[in-house]
C-alpha atoms as a PDB file:
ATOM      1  CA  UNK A   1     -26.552 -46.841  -7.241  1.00  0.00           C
ATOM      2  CA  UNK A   2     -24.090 -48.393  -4.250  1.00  0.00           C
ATOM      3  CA  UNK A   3     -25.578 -50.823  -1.874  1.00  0.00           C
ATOM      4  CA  UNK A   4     -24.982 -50.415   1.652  1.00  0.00           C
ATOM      5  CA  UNK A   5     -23.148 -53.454   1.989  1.00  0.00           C
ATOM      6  CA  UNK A   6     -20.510 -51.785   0.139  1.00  0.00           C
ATOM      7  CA  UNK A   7     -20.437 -48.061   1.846  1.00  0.00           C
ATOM      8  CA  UNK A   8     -20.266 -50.794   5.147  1.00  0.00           C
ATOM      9  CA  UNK A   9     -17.327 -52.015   3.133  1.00  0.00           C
ATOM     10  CA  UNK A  10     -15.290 -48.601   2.493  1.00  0.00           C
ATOM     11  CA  UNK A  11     -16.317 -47.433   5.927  1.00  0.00           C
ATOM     12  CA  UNK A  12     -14.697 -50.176   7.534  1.00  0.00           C
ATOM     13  CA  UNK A  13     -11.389 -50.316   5.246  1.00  0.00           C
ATOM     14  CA  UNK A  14     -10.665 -46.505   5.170  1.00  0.00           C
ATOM     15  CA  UNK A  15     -11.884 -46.018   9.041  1.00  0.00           C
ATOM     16  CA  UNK A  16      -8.341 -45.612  10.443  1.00  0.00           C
ATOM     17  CA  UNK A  17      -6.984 -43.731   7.527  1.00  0.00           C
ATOM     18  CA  UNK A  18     -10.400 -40.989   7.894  1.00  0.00           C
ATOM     19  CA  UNK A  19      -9.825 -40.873  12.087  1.00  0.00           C
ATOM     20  CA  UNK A  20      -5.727 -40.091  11.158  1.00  0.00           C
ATOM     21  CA  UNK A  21      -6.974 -37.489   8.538  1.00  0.00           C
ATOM     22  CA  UNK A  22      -9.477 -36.194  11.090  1.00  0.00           C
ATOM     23  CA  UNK A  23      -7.208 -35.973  13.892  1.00  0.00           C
ATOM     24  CA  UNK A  24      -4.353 -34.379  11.910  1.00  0.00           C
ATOM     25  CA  UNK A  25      -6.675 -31.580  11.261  1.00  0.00           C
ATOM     26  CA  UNK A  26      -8.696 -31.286  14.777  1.00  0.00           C
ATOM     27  CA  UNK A  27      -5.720 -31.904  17.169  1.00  0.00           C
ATOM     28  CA  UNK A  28      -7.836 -34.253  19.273  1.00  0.00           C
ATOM     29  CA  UNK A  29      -8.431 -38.341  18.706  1.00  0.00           C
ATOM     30  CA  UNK A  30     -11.854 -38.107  20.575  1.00  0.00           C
ATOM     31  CA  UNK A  31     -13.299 -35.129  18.490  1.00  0.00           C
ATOM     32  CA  UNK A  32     -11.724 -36.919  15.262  1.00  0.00           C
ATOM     33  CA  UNK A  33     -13.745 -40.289  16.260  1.00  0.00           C
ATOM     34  CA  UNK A  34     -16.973 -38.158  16.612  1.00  0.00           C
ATOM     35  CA  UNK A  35     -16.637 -36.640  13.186  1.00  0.00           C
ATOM     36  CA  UNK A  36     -15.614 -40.007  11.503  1.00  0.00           C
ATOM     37  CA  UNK A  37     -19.073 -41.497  13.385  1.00  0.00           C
ATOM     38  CA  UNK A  38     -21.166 -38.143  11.982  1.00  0.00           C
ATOM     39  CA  UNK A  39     -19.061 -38.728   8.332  1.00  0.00           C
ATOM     40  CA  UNK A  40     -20.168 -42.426   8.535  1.00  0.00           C
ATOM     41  CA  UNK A  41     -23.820 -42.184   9.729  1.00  0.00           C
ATOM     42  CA  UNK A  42     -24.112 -39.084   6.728  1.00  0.00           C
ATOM     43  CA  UNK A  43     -21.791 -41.932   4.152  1.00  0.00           C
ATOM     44  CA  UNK A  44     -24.928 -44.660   4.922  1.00  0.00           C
ATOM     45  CA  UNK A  45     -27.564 -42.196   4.781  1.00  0.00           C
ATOM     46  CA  UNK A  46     -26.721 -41.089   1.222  1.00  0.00           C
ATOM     47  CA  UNK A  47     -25.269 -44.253  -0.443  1.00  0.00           C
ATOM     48  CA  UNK A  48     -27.575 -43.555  -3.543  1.00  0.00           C
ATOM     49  CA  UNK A  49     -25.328 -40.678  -4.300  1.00  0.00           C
ATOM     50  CA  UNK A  50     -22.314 -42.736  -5.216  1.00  0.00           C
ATOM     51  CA  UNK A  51     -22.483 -43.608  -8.491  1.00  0.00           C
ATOM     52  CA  UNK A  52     -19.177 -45.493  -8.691  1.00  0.00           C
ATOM     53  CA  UNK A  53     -17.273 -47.513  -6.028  1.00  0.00           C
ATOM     54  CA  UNK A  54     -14.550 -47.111  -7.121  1.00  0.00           C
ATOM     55  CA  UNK A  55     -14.492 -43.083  -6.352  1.00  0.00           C
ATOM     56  CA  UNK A  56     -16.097 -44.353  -2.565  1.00  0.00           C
ATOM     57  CA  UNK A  57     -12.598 -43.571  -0.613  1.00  0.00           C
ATOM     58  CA  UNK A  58     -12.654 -39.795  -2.068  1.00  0.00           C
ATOM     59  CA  UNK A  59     -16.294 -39.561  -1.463  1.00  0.00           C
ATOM     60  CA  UNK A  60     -15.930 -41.039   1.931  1.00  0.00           C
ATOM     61  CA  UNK A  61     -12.639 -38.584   2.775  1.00  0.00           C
ATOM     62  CA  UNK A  62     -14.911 -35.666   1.099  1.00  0.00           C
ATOM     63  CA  UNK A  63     -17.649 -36.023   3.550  1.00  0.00           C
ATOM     64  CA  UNK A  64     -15.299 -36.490   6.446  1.00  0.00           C
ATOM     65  CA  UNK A  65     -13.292 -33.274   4.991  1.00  0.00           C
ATOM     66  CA  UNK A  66     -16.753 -31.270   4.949  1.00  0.00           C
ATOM     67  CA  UNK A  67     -17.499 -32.439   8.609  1.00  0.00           C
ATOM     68  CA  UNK A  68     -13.929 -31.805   9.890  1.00  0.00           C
ATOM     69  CA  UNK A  69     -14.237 -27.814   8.289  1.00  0.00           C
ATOM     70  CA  UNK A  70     -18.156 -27.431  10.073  1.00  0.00           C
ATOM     71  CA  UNK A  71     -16.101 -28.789  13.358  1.00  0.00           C
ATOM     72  CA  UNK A  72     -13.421 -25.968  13.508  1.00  0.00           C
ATOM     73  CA  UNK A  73     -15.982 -23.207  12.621  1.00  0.00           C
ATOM     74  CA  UNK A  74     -18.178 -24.295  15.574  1.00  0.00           C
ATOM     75  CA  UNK A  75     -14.863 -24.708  17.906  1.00  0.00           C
ATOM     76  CA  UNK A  76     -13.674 -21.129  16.400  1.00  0.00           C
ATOM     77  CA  UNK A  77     -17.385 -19.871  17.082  1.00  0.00           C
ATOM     78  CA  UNK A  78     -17.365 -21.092  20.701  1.00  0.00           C
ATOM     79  CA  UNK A  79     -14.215 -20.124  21.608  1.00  0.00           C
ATOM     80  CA  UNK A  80     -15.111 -16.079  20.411  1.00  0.00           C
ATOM     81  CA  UNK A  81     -18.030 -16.709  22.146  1.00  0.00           C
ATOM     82  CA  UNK A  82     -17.000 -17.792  25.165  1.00  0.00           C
ATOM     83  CA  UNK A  83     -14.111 -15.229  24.905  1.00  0.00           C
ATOM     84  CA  UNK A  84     -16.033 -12.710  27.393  1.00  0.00           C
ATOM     85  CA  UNK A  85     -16.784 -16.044  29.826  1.00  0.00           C
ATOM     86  CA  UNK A  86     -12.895 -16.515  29.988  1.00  0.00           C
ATOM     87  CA  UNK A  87     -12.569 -12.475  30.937  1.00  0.00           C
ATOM     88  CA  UNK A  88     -15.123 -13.613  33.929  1.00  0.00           C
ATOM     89  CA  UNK A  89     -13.181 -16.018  35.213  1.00  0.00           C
ATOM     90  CA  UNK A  90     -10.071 -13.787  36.041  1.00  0.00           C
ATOM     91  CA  UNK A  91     -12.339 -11.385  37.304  1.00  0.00           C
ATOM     92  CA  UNK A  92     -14.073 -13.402  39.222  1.00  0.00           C
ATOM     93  CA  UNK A  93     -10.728 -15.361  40.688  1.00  0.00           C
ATOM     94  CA  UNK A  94      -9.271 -11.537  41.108  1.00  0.00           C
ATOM     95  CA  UNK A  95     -12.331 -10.578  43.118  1.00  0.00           C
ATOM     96  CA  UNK A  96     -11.677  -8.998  46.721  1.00  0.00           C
ATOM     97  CA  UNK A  97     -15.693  -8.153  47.340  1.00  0.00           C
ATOM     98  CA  UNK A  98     -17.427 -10.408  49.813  1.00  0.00           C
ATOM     99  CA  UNK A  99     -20.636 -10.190  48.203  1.00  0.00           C
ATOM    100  CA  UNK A 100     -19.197 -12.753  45.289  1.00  0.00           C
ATOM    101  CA  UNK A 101     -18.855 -15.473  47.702  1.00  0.00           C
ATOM    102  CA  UNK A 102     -21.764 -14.536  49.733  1.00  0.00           C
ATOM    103  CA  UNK A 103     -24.264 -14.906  46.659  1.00  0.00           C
ATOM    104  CA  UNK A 104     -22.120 -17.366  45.622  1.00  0.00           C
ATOM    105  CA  UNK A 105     -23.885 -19.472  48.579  1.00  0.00           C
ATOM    106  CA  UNK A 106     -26.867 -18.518  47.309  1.00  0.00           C
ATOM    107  CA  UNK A 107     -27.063 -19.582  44.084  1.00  0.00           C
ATOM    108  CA  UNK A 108     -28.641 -23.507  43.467  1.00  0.00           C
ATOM    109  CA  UNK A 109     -25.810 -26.258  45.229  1.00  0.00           C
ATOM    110  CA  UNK A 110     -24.835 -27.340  41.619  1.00  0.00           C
ATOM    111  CA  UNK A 111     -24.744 -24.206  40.174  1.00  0.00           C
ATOM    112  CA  UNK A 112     -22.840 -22.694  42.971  1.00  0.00           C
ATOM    113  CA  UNK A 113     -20.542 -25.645  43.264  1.00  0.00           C
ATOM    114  CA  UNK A 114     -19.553 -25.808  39.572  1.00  0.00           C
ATOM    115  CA  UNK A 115     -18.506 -22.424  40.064  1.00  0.00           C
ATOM    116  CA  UNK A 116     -16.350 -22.917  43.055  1.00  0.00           C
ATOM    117  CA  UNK A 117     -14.440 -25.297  40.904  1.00  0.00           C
ATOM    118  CA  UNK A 118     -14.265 -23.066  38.319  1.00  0.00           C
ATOM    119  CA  UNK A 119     -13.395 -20.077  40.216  1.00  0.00           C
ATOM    120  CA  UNK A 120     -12.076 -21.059  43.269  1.00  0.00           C
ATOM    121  CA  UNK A 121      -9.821 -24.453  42.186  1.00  0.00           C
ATOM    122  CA  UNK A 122      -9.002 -22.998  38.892  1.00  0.00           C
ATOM    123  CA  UNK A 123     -10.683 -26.454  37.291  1.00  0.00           C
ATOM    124  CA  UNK A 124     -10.973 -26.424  33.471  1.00  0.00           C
ATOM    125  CA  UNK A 125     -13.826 -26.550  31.751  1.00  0.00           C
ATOM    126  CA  UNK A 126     -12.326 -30.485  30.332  1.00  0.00           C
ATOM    127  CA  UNK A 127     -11.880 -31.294  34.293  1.00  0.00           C
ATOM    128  CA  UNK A 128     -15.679 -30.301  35.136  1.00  0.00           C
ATOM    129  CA  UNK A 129     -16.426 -32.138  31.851  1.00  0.00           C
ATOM    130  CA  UNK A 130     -15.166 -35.290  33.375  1.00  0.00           C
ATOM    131  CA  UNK A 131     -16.789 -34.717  36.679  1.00  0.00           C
ATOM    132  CA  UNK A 132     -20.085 -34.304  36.019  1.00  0.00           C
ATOM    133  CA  UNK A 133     -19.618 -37.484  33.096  1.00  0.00           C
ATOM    134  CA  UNK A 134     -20.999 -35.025  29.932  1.00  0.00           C
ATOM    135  CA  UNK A 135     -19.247 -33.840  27.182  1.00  0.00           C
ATOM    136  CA  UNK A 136     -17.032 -30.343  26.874  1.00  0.00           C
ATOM    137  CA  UNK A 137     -19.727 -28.274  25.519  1.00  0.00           C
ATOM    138  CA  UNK A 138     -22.524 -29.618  28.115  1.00  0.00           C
ATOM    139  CA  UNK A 139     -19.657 -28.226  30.931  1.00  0.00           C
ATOM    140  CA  UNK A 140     -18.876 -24.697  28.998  1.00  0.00           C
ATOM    141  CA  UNK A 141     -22.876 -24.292  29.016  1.00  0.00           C
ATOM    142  CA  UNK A 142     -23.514 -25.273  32.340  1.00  0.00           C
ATOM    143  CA  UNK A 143     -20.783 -22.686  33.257  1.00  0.00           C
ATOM    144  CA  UNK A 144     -21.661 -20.248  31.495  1.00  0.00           C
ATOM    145  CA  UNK A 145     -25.284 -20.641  33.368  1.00  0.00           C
ATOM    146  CA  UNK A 146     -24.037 -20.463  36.283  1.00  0.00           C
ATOM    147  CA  UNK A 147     -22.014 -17.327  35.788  1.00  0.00           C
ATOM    148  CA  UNK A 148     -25.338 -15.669  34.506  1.00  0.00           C
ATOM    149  CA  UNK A 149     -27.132 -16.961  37.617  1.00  0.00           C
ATOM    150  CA  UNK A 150     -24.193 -15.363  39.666  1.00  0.00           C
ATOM    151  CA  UNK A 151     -24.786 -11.942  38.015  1.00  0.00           C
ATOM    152  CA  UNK A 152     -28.620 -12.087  38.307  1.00  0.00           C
ATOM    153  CA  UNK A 153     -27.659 -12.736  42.051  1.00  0.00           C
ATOM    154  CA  UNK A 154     -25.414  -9.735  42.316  1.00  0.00           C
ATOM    155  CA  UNK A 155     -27.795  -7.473  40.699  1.00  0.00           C
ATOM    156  CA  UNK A 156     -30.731  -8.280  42.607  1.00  0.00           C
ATOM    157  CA  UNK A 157     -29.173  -8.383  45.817  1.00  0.00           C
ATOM    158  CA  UNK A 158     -26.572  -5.707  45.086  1.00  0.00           C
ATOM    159  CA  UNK A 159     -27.801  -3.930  43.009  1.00  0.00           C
ATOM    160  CA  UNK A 160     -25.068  -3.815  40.067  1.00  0.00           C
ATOM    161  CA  UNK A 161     -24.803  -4.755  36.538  1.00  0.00           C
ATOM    162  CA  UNK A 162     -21.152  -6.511  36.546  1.00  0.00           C
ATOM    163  CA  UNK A 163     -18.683  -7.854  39.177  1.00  0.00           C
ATOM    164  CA  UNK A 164     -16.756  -4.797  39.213  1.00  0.00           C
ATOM    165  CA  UNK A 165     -18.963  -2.349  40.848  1.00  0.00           C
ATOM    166  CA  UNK A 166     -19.680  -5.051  43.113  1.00  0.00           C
ATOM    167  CA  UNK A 167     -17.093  -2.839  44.785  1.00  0.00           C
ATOM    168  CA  UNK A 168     -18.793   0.076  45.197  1.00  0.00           C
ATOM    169  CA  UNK A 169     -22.033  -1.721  46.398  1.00  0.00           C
ATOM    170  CA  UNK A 170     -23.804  -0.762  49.969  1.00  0.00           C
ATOM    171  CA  UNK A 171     -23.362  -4.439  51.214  1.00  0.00           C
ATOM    172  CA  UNK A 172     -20.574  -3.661  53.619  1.00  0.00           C
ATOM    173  CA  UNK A 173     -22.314  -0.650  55.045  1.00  0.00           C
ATOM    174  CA  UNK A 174     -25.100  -2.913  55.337  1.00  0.00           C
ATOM    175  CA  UNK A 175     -23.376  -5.871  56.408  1.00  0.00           C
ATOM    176  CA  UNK A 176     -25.063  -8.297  54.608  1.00  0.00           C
ATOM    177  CA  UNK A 177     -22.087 -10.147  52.739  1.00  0.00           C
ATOM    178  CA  UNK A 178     -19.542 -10.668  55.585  1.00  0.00           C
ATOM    179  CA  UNK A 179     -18.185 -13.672  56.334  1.00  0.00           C
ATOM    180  CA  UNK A 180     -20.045 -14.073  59.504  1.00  0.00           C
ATOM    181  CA  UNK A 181     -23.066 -13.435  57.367  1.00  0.00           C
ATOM    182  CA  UNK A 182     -25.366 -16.757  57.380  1.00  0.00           C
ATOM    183  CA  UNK A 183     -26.622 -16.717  53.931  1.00  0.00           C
END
């Protein structure tokens, strides 16, 4: 059985080497840092399963390895995922309907506002990250809330099911979503 002293020991001699093997593989020095913190928490938490310590640098690289491949599934998983958010986006900046902005202004400040910069500045979802201080994935969430917020808005007010018949709504026989329109 390995003491934690010496997992503390390999961690801290073969740190650089695991974030270079990390980042190689994950294209991003941040993400690779995370993943060498996860590796290392997961190294101390199972130091009884190293038997010899001399086979701790392969062990160490192995768990790193193993948390590098569950990484790029859950990037590959998010990006198909948010695949049909993306498609939203151009529709939404293509959008000639004034109902979008009109319930736009109706949606929650934050929610509306993250949208704006979405939509209306072109920000990406990295740029928001940084804005609001959380992480990537807290900002693609948080989006993609505030898109389904949006479309709840358009149905109930306009009655449709996506942005494109937004088109064919009654609002501008109604008037309701001009510009002059006070919310």
């Amino acid at each position: 059985m390995t003491s934690l002293s010496t997992i503390e020991s390999l961690l801290a001699v073969n740190r650089e080497a695991l974030l270079a093997f990390a980042e190689r593989r994950l294209g991003s020095r941040a993400t690779a840092e995370d993943v060498v913190q996860q590796a290392s928490v997961r190294a101390l938490g199972r130091a009884e399963q190293l038997r010899d310590a001399g086979a701790g640098r392969a062990w160490l690289f192995q768990i790193t390895r193993r948390l590098v491949v569950d990484q790029l599934r859950a990037q590959s998983a998010m990006a198909a995922a948010h695949e049909d958010e993306l498609a939203s986006d151009s529709e939404l900046s293509e959008f000639s309907c004034d109902c979008v902005l009109a319930n736009l202004r109706r949606l929650p400040d934050a929610e509306a506002s993250l949208l704006r910069r979405s939509i209306v500045d072109g920000a990406a979802a990295a740029d928001l990250a940084a804005e609001l201080g959380v992480s990537i994935n807290a900002a693609t969430v948080r989006l993609s809330r505030a898109r389904a917020a949006l479309r709840e808005q358009l149905r109930t007010h306009c009655g449709t099911h996506s942005l494109r018949e937004c088109l064919d709504c009654a609002c501008n026989a109604r008037g309701c979503c001009t510009e002059g329109e006070g919310s």
